[in-house]
N, C-alpha and C. Protein backbone atom coordinates (compact mmCIF):
# COMPACT_ATOMS: atom_id res chain seq x y z
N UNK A 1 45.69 -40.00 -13.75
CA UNK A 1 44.31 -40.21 -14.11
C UNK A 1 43.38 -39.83 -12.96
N UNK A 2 43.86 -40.56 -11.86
CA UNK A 2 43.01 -40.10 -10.70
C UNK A 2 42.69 -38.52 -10.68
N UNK A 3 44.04 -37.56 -10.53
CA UNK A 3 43.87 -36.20 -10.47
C UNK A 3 43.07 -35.53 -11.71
N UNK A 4 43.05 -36.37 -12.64
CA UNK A 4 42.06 -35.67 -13.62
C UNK A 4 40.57 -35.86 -13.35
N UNK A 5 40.37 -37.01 -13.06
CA UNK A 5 39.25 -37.25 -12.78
C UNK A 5 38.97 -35.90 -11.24
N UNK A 6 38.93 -35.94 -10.23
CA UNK A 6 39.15 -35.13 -9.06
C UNK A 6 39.25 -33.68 -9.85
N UNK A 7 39.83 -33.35 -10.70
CA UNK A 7 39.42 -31.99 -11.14
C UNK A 7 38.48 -31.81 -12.02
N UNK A 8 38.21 -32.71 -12.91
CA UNK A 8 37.04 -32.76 -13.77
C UNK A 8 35.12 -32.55 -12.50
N UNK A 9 35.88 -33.41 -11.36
CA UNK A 9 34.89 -33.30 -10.54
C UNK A 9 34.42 -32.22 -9.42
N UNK A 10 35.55 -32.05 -9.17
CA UNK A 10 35.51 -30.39 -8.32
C UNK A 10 35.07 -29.08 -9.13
N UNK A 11 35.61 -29.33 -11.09
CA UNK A 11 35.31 -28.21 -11.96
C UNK A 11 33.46 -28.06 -11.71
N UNK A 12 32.78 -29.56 -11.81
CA UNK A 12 31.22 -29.54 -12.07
C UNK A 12 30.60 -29.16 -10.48
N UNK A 13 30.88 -29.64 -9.81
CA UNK A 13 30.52 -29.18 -8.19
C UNK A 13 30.83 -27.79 -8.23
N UNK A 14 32.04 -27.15 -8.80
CA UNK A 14 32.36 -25.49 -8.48
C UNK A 14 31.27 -25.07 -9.98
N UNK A 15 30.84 -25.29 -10.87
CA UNK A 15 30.07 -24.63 -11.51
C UNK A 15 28.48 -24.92 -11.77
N UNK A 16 27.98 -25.80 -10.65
CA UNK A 16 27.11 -26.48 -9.77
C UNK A 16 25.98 -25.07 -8.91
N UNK A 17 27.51 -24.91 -8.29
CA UNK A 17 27.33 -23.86 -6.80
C UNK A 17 27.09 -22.84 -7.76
N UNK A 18 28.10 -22.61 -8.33
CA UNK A 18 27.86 -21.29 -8.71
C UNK A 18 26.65 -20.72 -9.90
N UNK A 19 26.00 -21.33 -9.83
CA UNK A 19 24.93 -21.37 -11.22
C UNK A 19 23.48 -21.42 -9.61
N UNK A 20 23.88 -22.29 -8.82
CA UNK A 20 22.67 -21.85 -8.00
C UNK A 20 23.42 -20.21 -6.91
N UNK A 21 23.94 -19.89 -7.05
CA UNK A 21 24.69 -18.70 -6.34
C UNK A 21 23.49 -17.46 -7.27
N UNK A 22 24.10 -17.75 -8.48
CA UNK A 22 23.85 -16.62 -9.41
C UNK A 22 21.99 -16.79 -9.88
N UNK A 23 21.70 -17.66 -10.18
CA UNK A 23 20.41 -17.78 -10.02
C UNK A 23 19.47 -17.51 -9.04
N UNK A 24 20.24 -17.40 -7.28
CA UNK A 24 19.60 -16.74 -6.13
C UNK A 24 19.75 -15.21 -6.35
N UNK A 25 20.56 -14.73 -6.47
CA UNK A 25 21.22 -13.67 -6.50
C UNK A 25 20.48 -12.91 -7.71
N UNK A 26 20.53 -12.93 -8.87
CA UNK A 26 20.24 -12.45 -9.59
C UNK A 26 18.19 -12.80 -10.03
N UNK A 27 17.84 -13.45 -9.34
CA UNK A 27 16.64 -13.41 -8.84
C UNK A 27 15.68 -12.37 -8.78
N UNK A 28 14.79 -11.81 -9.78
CA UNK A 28 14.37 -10.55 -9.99
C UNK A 28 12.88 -10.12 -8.89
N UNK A 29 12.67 -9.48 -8.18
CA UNK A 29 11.76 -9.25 -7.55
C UNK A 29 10.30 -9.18 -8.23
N UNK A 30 9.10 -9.97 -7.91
CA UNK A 30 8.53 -10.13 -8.41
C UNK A 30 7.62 -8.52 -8.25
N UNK A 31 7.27 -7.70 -9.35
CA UNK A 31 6.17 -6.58 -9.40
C UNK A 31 5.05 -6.38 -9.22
N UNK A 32 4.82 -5.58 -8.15
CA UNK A 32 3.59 -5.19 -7.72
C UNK A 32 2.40 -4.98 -8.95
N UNK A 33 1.45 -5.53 -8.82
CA UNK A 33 -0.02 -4.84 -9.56
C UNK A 33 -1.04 -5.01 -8.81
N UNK A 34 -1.26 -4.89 -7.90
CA UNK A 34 -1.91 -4.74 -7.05
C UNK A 34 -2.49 -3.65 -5.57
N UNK A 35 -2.87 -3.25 -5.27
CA UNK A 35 -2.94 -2.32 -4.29
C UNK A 35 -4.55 -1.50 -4.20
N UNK A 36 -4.59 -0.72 -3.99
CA UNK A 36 -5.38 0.30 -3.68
C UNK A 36 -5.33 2.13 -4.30
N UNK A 37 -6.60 2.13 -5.15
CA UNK A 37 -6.40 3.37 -5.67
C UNK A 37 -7.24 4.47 -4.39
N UNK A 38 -7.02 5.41 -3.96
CA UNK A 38 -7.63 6.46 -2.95
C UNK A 38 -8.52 7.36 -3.08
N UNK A 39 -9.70 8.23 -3.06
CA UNK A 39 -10.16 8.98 -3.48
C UNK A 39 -10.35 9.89 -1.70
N UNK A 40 -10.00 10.71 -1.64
CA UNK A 40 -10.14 11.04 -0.17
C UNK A 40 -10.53 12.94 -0.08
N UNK A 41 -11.70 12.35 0.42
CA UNK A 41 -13.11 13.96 0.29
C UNK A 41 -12.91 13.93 1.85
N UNK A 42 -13.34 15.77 1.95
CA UNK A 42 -13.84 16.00 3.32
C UNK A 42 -15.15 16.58 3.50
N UNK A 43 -16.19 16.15 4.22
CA UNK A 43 -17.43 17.32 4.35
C UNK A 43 -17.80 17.18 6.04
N UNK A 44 -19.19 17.25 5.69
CA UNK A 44 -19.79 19.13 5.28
C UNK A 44 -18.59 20.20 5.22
N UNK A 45 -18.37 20.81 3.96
CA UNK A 45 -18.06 22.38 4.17
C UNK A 45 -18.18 23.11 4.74
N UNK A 46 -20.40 23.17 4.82
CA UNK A 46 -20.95 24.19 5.43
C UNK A 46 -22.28 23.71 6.07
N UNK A 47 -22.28 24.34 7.32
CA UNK A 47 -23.46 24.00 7.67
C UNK A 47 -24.69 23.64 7.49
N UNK A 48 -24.78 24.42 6.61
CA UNK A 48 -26.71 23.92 5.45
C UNK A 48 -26.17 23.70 4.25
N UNK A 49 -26.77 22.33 3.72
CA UNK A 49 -26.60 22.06 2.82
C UNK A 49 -27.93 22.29 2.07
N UNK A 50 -27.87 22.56 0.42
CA UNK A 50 -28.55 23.09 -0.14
C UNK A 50 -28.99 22.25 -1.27
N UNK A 51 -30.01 21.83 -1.95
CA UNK A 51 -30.37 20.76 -2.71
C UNK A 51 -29.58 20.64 -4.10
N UNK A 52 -28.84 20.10 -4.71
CA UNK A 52 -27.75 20.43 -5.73
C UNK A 52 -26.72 20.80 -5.78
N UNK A 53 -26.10 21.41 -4.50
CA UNK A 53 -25.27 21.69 -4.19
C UNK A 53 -24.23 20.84 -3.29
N UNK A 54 -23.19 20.28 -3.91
CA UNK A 54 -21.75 19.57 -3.32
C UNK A 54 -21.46 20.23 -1.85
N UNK A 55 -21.29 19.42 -1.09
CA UNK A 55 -21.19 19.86 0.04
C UNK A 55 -20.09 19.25 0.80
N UNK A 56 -18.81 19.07 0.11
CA UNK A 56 -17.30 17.73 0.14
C UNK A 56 -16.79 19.02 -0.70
N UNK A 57 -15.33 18.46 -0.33
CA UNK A 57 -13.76 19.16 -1.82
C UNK A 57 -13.30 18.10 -1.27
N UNK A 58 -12.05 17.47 -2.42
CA UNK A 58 -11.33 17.59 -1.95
C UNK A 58 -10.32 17.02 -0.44
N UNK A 59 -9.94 16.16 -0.30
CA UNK A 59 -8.47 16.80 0.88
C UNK A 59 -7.43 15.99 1.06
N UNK A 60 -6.34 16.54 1.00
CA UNK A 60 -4.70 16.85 1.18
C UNK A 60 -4.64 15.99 2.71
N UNK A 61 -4.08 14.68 2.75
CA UNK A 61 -4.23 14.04 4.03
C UNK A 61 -2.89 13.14 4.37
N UNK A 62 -2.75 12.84 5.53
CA UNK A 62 -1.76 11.78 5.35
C UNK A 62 -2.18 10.28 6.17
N UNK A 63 -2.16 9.66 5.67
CA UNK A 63 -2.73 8.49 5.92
C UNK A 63 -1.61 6.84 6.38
N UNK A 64 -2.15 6.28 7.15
CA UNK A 64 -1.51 5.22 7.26
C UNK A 64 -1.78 3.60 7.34
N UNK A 65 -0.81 2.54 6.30
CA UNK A 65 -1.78 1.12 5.92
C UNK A 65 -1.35 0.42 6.83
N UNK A 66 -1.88 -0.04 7.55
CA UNK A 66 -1.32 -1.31 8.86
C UNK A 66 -1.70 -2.67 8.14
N UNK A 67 -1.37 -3.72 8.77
CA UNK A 67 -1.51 -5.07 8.51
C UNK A 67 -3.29 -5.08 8.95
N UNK A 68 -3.80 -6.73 8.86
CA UNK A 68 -4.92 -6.45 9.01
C UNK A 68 -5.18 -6.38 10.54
N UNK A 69 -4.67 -6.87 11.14
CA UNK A 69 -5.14 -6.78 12.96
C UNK A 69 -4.61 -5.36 13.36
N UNK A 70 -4.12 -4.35 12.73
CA UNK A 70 -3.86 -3.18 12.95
C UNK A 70 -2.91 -2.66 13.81
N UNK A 71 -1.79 -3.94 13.93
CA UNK A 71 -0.60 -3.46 15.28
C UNK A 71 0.47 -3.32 14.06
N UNK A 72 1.23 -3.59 12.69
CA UNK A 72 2.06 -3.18 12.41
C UNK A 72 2.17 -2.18 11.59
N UNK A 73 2.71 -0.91 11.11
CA UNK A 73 2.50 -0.16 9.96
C UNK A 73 3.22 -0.97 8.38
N UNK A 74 2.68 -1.03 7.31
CA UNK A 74 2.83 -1.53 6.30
C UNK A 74 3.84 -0.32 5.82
N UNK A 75 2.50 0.83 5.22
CA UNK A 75 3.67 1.86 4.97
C UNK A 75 2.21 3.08 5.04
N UNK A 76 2.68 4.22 4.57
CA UNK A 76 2.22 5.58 5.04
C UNK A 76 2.32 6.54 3.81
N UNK A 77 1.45 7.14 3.26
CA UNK A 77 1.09 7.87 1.69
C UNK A 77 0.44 9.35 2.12
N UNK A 78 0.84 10.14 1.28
CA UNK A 78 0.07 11.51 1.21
C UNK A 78 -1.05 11.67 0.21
N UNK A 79 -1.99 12.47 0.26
CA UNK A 79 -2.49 11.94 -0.98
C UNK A 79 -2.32 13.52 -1.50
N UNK A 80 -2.58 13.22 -3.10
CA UNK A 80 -2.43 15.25 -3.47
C UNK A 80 -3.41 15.77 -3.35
N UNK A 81 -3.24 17.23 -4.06
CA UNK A 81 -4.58 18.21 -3.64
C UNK A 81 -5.47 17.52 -4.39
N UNK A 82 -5.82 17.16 -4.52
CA UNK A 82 -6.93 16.60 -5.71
C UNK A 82 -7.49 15.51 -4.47
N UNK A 83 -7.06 14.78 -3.68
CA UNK A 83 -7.49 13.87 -3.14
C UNK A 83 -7.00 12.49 -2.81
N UNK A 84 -6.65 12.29 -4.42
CA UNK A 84 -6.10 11.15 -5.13
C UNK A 84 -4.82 10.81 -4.51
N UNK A 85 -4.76 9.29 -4.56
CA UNK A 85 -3.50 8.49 -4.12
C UNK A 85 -3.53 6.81 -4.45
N UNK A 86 -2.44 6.10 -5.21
CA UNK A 86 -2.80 5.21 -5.26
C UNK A 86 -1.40 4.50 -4.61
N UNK A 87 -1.60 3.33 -4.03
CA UNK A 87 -0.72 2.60 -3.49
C UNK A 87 -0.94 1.04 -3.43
N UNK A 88 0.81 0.71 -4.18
CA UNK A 88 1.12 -0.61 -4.23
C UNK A 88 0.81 -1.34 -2.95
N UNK A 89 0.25 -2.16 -3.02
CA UNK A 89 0.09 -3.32 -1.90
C UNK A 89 0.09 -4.72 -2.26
N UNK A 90 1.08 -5.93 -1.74
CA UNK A 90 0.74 -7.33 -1.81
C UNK A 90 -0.86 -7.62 -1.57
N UNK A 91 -1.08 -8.67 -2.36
CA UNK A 91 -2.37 -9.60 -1.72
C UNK A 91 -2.56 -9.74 -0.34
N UNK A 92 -3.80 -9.08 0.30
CA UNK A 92 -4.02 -9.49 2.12
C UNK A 92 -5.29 -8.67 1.67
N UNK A 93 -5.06 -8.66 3.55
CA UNK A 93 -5.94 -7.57 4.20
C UNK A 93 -5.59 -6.43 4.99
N UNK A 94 -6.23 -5.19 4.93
CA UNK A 94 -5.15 -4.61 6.00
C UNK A 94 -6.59 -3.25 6.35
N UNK A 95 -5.60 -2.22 7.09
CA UNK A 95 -6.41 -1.25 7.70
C UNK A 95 -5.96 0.15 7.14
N UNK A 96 -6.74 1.16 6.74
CA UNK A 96 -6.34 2.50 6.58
C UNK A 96 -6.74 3.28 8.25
N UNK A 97 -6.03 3.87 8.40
CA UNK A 97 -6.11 4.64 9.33
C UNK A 97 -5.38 6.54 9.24
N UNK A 98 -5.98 7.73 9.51
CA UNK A 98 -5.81 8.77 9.56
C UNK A 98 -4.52 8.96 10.10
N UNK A 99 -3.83 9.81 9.83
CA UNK A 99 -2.52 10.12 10.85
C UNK A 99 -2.48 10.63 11.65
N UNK A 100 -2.27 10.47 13.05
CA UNK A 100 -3.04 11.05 14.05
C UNK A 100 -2.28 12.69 14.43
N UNK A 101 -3.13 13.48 14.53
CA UNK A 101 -2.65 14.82 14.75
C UNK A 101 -2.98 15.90 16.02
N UNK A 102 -3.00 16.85 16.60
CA UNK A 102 -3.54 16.68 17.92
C UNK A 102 -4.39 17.04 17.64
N UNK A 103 -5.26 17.37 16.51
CA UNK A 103 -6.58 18.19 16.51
C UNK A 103 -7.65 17.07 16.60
N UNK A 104 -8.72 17.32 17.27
CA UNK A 104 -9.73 15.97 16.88
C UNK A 104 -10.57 16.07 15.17
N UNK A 105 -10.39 16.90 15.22
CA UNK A 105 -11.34 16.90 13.56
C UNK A 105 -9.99 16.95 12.90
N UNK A 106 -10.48 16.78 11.65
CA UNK A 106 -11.12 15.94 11.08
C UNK A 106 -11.02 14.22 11.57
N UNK A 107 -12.72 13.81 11.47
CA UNK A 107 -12.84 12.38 11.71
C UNK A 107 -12.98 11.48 10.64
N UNK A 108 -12.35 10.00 11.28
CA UNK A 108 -12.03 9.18 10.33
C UNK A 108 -12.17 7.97 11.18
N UNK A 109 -12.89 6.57 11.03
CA UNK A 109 -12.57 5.52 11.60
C UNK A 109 -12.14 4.59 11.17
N UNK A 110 -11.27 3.90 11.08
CA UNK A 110 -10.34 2.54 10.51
C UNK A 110 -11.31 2.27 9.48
N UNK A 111 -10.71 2.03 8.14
CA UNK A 111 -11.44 1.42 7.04
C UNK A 111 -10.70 0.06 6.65
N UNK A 112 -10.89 -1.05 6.33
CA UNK A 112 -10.73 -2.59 5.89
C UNK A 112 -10.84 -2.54 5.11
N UNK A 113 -9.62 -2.94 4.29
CA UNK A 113 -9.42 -2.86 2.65
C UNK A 113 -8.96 -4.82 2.54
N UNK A 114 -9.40 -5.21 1.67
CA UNK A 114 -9.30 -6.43 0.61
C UNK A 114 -8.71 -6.14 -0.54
N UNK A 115 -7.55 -6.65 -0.27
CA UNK A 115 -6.41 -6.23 -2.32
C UNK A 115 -6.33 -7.64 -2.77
N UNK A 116 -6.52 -7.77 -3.83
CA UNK A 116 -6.92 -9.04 -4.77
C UNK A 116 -5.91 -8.85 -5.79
N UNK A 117 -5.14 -10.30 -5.65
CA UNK A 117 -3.57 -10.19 -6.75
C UNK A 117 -3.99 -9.63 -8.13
N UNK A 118 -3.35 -8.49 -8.23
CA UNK A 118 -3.28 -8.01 -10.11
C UNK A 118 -4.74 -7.30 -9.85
N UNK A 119 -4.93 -6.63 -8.47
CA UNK A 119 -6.64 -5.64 -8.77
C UNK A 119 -6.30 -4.63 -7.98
N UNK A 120 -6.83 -3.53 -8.12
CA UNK A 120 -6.60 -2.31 -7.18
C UNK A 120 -7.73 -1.94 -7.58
N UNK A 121 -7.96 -1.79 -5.42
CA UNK A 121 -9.46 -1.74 -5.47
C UNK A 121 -9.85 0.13 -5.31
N UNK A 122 -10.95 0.63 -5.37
CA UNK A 122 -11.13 1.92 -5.15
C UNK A 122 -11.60 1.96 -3.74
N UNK A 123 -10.97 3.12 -3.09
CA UNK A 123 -11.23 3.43 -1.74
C UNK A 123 -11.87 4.70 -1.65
N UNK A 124 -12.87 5.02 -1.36
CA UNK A 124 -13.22 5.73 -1.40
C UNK A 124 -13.49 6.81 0.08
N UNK A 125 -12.60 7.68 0.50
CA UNK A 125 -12.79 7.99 2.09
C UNK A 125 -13.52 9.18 2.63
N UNK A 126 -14.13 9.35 2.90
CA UNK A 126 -14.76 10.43 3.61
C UNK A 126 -14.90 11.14 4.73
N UNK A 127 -13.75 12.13 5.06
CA UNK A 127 -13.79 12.65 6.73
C UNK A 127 -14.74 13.70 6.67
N UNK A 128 -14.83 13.67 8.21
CA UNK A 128 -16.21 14.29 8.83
C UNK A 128 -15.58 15.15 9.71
N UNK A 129 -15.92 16.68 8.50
CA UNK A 129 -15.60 17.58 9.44
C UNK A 129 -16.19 18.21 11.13
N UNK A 130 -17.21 18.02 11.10
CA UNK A 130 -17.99 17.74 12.57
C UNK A 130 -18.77 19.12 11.93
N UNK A 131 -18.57 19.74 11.09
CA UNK A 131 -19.75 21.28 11.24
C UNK A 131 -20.99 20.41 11.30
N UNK A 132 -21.97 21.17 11.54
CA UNK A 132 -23.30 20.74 11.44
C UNK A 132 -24.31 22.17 12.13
C-alpha cells in the first residue's frame, strides 16, 4: 500500500513538472505591432530652388536605432529606393542615427522617436545635402 501510494505520488509531482516544463517551453513569443514607419528624403538637389518646384527625391540610406541614451545599437535597416522603411520596435524610446560613412554629407542629426504599444509612428527624415 505504502508503495502505491509513493508512486501514485511521484506519478503527480512528475506530471506537475512536466506540464510547467512544457508550458515554459512551448511559450509563444509575444508579436510585434509596433514600431516605426520611415519616409527618408534628401535635399536641396539644386542650388536654386524654384517656386513649385520639389527640391528633395527620394534616398537609399542605411540607418541605425539605438536605445534611448544612444550607447546601445537596437538594430540597423536599409531603407529602399523609394525611401521607405518600416521597422518593428518594442514600446520605449530610442534614437535614429545615420550610418556613419567617411563622407561628411549627407547630414543628419540624431532624431528621438516615441513607439506606443500596437502604433507605428511616421518618421519622417530629411538629409541635408549641404548644396546651397
Amino acid at each position: 500500500m505504502f508503495k502505491r501510494i509513493c508512486f501514485i505520488f511521484l506519478t503527480i509531482i512528475v506530471l506537475v513538472s512536466l506540464g510547467f516544463l512544457i508550458s515554459c517551453v512551448n511559450k509563444p513569443e509575444k508579436i510585434l505591432n509596433s514600431g516605426i514607419y520611415v519616409i527618408i528624403t534628401i535635399g536641396p538637389i539644386t542650388p536654386v530652388e524654384k517656386v513649385g518646384e520639389i527640391n528633395y527625391k527620394p534616398y537609399k540610406t542605411d540607418m541605425i536605432v539605438k536605445s534611448e541614451n544612444g550607447l546601445n545599437q537596437v538594430t540597423k535597416f536599409s531603407s529602399c529606393d523609394d525611401g521607405v522603411f518600416k521597422v518593428y520596435l518594442k514600446q520605449g524610446s530610442y534614437t535614429l542615427e545615420q550610418q556613419k560613412t567617411s563622407s561628411p554629407f549627407p547630414i543628419l542629426k540624431p532624431i528621438k522617436v516615441e513607439i506606443k504599444e500596437n502604433q507605428f509612428t511616421e518618421v519622417n527624415i530629411s538629409f541635408d545635402t549641404g548644396i546651397r
